[in-house]
PDB file of N, CA and C in Angstrom:
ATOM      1  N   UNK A   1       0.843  -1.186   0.000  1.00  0.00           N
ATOM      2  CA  UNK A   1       0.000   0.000   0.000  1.00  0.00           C
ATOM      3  C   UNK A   1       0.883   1.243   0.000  1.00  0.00           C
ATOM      4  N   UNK A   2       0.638   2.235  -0.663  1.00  0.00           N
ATOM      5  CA  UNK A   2       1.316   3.459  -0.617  1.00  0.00           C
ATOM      6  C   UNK A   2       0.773   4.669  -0.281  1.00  0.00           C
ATOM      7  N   UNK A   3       1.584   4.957   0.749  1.00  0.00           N
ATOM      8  CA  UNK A   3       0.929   6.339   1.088  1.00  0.00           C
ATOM      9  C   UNK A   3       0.735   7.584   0.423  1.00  0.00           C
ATOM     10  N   UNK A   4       0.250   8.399  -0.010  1.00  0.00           N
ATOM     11  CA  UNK A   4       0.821   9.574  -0.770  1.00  0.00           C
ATOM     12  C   UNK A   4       0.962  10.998   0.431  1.00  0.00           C
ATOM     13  N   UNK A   5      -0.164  10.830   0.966  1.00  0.00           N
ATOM     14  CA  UNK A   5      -0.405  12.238   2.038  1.00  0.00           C
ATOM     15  C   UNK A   5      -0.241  11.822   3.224  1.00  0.00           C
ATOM     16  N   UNK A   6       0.473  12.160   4.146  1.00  0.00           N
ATOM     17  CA  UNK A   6       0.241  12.150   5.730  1.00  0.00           C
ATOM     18  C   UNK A   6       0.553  13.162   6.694  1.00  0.00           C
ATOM     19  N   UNK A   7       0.376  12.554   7.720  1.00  0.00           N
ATOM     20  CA  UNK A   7       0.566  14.193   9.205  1.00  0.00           C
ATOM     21  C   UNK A   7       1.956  13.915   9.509  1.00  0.00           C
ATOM     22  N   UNK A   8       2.381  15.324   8.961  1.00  0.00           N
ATOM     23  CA  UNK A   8       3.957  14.960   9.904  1.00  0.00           C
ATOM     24  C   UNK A   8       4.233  15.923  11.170  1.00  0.00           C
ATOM     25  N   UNK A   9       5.386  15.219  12.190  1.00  0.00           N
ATOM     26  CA  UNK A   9       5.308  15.806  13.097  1.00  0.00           C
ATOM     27  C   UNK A   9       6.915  16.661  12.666  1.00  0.00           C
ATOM     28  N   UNK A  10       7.179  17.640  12.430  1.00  0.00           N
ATOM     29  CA  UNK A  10       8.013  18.171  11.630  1.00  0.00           C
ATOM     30  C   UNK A  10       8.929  18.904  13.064  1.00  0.00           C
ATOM     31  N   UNK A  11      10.111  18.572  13.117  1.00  0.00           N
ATOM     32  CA  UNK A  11      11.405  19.364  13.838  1.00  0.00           C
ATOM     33  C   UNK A  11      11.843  20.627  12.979  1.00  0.00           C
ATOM     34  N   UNK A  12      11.896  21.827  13.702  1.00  0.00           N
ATOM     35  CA  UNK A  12      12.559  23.289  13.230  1.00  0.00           C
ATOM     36  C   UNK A  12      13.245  23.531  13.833  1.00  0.00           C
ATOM     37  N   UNK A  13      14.346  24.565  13.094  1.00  0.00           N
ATOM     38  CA  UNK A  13      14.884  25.293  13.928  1.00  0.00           C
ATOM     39  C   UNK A  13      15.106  26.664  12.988  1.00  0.00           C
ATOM     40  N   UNK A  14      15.251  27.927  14.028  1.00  0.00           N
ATOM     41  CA  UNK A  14      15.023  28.965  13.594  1.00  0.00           C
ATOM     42  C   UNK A  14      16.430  29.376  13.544  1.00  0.00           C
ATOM     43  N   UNK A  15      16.810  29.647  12.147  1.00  0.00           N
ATOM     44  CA  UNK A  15      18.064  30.256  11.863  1.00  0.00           C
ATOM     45  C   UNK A  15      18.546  31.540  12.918  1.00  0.00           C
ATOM     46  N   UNK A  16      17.923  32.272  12.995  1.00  0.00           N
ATOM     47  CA  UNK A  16      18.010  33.648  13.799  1.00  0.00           C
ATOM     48  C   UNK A  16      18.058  33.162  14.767  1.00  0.00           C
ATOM     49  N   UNK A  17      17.543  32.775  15.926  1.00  0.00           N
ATOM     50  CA  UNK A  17      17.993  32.863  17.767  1.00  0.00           C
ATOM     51  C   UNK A  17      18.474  31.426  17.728  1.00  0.00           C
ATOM     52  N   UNK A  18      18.290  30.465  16.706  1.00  0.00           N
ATOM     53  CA  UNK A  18      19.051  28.957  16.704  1.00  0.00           C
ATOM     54  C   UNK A  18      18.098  27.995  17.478  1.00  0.00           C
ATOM     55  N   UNK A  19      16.942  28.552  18.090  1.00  0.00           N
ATOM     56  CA  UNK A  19      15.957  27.769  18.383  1.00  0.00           C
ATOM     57  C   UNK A  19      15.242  26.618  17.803  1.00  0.00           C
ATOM     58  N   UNK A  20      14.788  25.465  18.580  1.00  0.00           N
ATOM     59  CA  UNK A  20      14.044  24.540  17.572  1.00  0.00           C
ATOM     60  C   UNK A  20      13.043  24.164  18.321  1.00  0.00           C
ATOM     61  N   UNK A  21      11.912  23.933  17.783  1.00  0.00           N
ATOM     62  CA  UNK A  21      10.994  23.666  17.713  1.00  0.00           C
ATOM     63  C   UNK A  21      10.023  22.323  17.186  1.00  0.00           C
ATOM     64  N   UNK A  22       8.686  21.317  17.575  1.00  0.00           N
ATOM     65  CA  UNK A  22       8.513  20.781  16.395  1.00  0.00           C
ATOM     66  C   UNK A  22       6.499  21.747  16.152  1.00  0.00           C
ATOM     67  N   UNK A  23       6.184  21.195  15.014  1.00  0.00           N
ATOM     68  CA  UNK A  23       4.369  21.412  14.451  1.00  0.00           C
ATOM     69  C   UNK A  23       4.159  20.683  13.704  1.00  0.00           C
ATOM     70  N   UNK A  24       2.618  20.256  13.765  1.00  0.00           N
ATOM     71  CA  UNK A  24       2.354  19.117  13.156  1.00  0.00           C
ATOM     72  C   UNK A  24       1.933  19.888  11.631  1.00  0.00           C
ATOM     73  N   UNK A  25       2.195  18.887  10.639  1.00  0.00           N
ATOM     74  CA  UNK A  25       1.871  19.333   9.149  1.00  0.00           C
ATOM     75  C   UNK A  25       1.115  18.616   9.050  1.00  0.00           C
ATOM     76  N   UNK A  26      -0.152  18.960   8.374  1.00  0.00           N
ATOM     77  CA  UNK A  26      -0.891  17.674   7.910  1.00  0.00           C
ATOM     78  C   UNK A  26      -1.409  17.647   6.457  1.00  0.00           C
ATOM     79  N   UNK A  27      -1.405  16.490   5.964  1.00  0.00           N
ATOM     80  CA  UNK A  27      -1.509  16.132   4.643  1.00  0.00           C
ATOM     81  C   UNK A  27      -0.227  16.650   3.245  1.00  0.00           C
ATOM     82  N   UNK A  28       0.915  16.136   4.169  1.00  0.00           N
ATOM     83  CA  UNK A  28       1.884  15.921   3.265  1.00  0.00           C
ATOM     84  C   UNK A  28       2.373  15.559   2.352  1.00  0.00           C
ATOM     85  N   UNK A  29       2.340  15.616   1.028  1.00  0.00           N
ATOM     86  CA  UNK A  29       2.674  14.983  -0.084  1.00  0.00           C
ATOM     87  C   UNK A  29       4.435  13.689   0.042  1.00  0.00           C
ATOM     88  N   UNK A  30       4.393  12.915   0.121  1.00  0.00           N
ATOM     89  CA  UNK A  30       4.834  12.045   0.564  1.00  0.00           C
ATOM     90  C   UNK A  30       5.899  12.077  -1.341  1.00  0.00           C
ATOM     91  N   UNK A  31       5.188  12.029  -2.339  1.00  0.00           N
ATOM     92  CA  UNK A  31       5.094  11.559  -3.437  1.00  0.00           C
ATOM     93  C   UNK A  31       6.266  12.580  -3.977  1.00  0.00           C
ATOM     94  N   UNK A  32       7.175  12.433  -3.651  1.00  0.00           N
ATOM     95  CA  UNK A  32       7.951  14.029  -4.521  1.00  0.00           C
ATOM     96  C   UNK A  32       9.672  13.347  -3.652  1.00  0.00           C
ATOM     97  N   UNK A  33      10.414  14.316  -4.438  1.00  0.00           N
ATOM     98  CA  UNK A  33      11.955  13.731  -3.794  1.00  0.00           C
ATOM     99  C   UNK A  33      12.560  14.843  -2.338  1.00  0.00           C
ATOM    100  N   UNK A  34      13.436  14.096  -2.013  1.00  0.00           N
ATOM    101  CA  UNK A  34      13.833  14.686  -0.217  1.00  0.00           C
ATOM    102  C   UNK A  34      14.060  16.301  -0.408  1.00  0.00           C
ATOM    103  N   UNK A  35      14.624  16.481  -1.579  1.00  0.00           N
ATOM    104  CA  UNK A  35      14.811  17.911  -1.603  1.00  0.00           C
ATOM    105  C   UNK A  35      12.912  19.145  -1.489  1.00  0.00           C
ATOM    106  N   UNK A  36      12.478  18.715  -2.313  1.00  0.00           N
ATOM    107  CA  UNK A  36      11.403  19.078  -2.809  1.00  0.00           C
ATOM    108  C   UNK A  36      10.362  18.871  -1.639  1.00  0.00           C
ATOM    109  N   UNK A  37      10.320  17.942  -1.166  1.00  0.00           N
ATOM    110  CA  UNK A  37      10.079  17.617   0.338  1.00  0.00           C
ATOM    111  C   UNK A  37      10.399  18.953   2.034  1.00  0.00           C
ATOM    112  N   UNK A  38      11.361  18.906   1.369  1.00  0.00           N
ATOM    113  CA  UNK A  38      11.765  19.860   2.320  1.00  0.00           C
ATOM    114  C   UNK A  38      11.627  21.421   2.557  1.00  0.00           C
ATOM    115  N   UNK A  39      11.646  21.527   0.993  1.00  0.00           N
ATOM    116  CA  UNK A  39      11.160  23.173   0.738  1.00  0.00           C
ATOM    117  C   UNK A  39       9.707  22.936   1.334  1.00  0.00           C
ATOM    118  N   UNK A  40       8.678  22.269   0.764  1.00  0.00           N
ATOM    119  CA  UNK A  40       7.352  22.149   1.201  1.00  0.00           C
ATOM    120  C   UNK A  40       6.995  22.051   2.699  1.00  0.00           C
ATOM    121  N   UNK A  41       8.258  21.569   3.579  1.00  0.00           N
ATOM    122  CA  UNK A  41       7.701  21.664   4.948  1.00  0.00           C
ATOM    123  C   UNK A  41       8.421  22.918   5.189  1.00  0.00           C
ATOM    124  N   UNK A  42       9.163  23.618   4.721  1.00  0.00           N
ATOM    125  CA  UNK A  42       9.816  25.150   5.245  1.00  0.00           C
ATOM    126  C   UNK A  42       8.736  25.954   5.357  1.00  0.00           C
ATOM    127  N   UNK A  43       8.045  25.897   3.912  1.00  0.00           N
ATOM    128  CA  UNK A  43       6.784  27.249   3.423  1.00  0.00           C
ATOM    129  C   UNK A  43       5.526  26.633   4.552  1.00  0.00           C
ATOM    130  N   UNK A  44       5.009  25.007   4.867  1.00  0.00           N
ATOM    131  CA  UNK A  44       4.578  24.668   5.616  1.00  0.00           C
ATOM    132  C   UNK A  44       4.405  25.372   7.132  1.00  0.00           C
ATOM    133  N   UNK A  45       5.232  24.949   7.542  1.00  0.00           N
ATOM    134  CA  UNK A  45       6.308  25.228   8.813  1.00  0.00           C
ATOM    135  C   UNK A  45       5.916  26.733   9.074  1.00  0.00           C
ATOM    136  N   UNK A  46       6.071  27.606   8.450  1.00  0.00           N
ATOM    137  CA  UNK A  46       6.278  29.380   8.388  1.00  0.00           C
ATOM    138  C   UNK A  46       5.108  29.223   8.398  1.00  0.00           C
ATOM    139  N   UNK A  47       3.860  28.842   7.433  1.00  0.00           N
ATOM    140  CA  UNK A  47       2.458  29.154   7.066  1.00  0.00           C
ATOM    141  C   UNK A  47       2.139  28.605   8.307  1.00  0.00           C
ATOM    142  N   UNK A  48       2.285  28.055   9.416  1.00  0.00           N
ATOM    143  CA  UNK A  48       1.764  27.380  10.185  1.00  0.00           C
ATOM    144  C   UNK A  48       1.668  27.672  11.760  1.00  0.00           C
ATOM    145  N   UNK A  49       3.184  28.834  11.943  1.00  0.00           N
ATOM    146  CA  UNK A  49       3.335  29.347  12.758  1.00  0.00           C
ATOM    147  C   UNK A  49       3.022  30.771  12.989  1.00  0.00           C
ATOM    148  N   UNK A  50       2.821  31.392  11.863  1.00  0.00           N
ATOM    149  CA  UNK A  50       2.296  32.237  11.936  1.00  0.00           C
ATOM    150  C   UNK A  50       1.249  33.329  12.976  1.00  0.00           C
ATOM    151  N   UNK A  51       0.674  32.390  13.469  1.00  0.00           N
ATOM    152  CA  UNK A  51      -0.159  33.029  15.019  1.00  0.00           C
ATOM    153  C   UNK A  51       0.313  32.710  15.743  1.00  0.00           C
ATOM    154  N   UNK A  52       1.557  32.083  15.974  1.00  0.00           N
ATOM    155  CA  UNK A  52       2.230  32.358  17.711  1.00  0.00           C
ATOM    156  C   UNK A  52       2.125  33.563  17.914  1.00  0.00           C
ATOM    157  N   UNK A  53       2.193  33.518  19.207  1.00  0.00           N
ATOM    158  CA  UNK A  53       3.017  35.146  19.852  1.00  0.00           C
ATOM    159  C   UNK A  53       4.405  35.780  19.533  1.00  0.00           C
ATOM    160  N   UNK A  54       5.024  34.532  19.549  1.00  0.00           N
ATOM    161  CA  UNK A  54       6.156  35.012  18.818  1.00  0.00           C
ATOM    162  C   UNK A  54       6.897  33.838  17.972  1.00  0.00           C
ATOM    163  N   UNK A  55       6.356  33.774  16.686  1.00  0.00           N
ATOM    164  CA  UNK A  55       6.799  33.364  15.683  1.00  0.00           C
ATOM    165  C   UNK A  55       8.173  32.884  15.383  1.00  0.00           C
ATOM    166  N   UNK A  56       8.555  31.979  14.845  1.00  0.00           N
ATOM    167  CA  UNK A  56       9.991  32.278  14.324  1.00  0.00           C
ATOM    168  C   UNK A  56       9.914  33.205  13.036  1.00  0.00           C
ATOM    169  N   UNK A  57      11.396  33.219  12.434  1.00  0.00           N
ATOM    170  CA  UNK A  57      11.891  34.265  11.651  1.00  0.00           C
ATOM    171  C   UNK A  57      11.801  33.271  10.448  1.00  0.00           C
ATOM    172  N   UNK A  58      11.551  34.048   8.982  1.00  0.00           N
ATOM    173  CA  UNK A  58      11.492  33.382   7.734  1.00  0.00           C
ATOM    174  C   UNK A  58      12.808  32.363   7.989  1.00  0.00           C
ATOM    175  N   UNK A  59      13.850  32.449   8.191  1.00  0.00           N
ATOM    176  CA  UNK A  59      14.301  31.369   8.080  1.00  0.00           C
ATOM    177  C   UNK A  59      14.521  30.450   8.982  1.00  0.00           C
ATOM    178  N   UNK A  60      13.784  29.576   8.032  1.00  0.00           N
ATOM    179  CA  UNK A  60      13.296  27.920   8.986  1.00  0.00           C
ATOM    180  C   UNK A  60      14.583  26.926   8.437  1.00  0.00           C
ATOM    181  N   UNK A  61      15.228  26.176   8.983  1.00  0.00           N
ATOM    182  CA  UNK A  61      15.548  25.050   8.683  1.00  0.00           C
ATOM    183  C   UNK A  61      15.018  23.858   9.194  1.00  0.00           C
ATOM    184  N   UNK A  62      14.569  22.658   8.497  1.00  0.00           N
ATOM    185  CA  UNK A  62      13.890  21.584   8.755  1.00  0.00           C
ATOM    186  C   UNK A  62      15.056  20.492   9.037  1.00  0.00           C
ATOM    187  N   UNK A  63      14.582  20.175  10.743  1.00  0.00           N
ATOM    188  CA  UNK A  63      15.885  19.315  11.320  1.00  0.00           C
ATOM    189  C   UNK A  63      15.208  17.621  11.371  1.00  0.00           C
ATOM    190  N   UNK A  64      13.918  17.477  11.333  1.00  0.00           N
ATOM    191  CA  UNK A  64      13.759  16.042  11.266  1.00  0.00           C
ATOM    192  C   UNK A  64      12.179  16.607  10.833  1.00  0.00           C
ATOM    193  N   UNK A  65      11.733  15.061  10.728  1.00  0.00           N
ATOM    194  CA  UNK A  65      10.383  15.082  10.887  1.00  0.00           C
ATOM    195  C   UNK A  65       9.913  13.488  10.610  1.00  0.00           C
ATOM    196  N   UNK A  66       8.784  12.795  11.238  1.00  0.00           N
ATOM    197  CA  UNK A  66       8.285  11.646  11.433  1.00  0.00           C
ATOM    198  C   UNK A  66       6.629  11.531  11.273  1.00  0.00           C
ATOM    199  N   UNK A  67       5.908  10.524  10.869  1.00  0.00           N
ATOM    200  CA  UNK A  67       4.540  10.712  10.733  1.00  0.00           C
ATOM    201  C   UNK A  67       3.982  11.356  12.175  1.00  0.00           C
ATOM    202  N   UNK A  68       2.935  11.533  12.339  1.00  0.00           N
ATOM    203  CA  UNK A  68       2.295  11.786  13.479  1.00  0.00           C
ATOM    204  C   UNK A  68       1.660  11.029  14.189  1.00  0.00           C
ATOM    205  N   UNK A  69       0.880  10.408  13.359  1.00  0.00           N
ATOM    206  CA  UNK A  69       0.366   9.293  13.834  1.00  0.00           C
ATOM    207  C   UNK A  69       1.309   7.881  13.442  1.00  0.00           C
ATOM    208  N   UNK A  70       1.196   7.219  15.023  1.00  0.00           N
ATOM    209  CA  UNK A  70       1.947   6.054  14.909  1.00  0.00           C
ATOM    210  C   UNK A  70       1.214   5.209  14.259  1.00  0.00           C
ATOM    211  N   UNK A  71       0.104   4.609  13.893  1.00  0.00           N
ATOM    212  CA  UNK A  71      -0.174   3.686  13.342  1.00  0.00           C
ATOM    213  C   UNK A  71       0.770   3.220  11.521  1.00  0.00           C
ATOM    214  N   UNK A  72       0.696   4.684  11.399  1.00  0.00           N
ATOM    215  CA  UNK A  72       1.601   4.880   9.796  1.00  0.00           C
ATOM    216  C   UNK A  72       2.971   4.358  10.265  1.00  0.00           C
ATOM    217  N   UNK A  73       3.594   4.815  11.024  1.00  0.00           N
ATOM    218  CA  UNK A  73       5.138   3.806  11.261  1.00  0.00           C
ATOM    219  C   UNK A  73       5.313   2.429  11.172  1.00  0.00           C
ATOM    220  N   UNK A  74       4.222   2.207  12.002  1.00  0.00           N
ATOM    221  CA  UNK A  74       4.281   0.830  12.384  1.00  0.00           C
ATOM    222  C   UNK A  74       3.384  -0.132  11.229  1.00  0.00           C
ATOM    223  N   UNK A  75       2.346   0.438  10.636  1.00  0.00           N
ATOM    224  CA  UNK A  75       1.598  -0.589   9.923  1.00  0.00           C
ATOM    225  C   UNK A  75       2.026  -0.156   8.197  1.00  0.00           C
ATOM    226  N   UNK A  76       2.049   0.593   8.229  1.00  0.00           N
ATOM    227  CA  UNK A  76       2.868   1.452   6.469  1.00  0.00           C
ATOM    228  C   UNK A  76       4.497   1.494   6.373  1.00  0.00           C
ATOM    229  N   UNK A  77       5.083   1.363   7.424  1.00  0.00           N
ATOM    230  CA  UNK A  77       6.826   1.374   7.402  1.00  0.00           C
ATOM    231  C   UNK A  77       7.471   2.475   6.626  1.00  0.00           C
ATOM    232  N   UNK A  78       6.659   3.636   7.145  1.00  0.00           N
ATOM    233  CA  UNK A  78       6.775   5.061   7.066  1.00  0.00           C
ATOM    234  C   UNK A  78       7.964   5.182   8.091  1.00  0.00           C
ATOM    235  N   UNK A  79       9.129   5.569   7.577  1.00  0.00           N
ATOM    236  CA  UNK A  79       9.917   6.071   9.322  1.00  0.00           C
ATOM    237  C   UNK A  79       9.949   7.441   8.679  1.00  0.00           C
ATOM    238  N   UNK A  80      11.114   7.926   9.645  1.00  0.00           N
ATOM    239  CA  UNK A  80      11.383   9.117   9.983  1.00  0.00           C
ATOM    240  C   UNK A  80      12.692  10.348   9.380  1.00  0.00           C
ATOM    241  N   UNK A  81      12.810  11.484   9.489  1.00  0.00           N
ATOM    242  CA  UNK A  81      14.408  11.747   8.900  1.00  0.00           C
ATOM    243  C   UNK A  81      15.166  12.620   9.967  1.00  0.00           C
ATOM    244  N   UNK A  82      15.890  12.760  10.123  1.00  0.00           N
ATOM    245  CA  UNK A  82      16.330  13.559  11.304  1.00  0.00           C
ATOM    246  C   UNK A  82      17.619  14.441  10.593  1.00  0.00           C
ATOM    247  N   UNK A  83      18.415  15.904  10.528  1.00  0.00           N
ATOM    248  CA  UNK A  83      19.736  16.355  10.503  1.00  0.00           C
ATOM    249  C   UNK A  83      20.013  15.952  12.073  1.00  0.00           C
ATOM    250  N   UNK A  84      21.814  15.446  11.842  1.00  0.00           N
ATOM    251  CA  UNK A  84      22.728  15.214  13.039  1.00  0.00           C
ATOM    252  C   UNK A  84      22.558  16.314  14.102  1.00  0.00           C
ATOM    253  N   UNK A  85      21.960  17.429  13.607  1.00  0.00           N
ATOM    254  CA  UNK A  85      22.346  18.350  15.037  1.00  0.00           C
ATOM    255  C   UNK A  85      20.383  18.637  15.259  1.00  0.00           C
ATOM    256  N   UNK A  86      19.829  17.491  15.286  1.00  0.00           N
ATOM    257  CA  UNK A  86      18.210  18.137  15.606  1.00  0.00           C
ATOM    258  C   UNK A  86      18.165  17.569  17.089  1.00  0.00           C
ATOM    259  N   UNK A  87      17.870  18.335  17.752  1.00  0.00           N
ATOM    260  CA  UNK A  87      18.231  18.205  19.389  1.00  0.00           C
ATOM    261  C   UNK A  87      16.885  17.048  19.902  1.00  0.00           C
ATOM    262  N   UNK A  88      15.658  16.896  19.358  1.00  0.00           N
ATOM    263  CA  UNK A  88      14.774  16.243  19.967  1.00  0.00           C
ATOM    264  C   UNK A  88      15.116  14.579  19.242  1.00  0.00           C
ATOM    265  N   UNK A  89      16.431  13.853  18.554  1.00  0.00           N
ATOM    266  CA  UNK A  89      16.262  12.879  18.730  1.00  0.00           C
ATOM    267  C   UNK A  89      17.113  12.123  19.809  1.00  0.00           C
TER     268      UNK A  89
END
């Protein structure tokens, strides 16, 4: 079975104060390559945070991210991606 869309639980970090963060994305295009992937959770990510109180800064870097819901890990063998310096693995 193949997934195309799912909820991801997406790791940030904010270029400017070096902060990280994670938010859930939902209905992710799964179907596209890691690069292309990644821009889509940046513009994600920004579109999403937007009503904090205090927001991060346009530049987002995307340090991991994993489905949201566990059933997709475990029953679809969806894992996860992480960069070496994303502090929540």
């Amino acid at each position: 079975m193949n997934i195309k869309k799912i909820n991801l639980m997406v790791d940030y970090e904010d270029q400017v104060n070096w902060l990280q963060d994670s938010v859930v994305i939902e209905n992710v295009d799964l179907d596209q390559d890691h690069y292309n992937l990644i821009v889509e959770l940046e513009q994600s990510v920004y579109d999403a945070t937007r009503f904090m109180i205090n927001p991060p800064s346009s530049h987002i870097q995307i340090m991991g991210y994993s489905p949201a819901d566990s059933d997709v890990t475990v029953k679809h063998g969806v894992n996860y991606w992480h960069d070496d310096e994303n502090i929540f693995i």
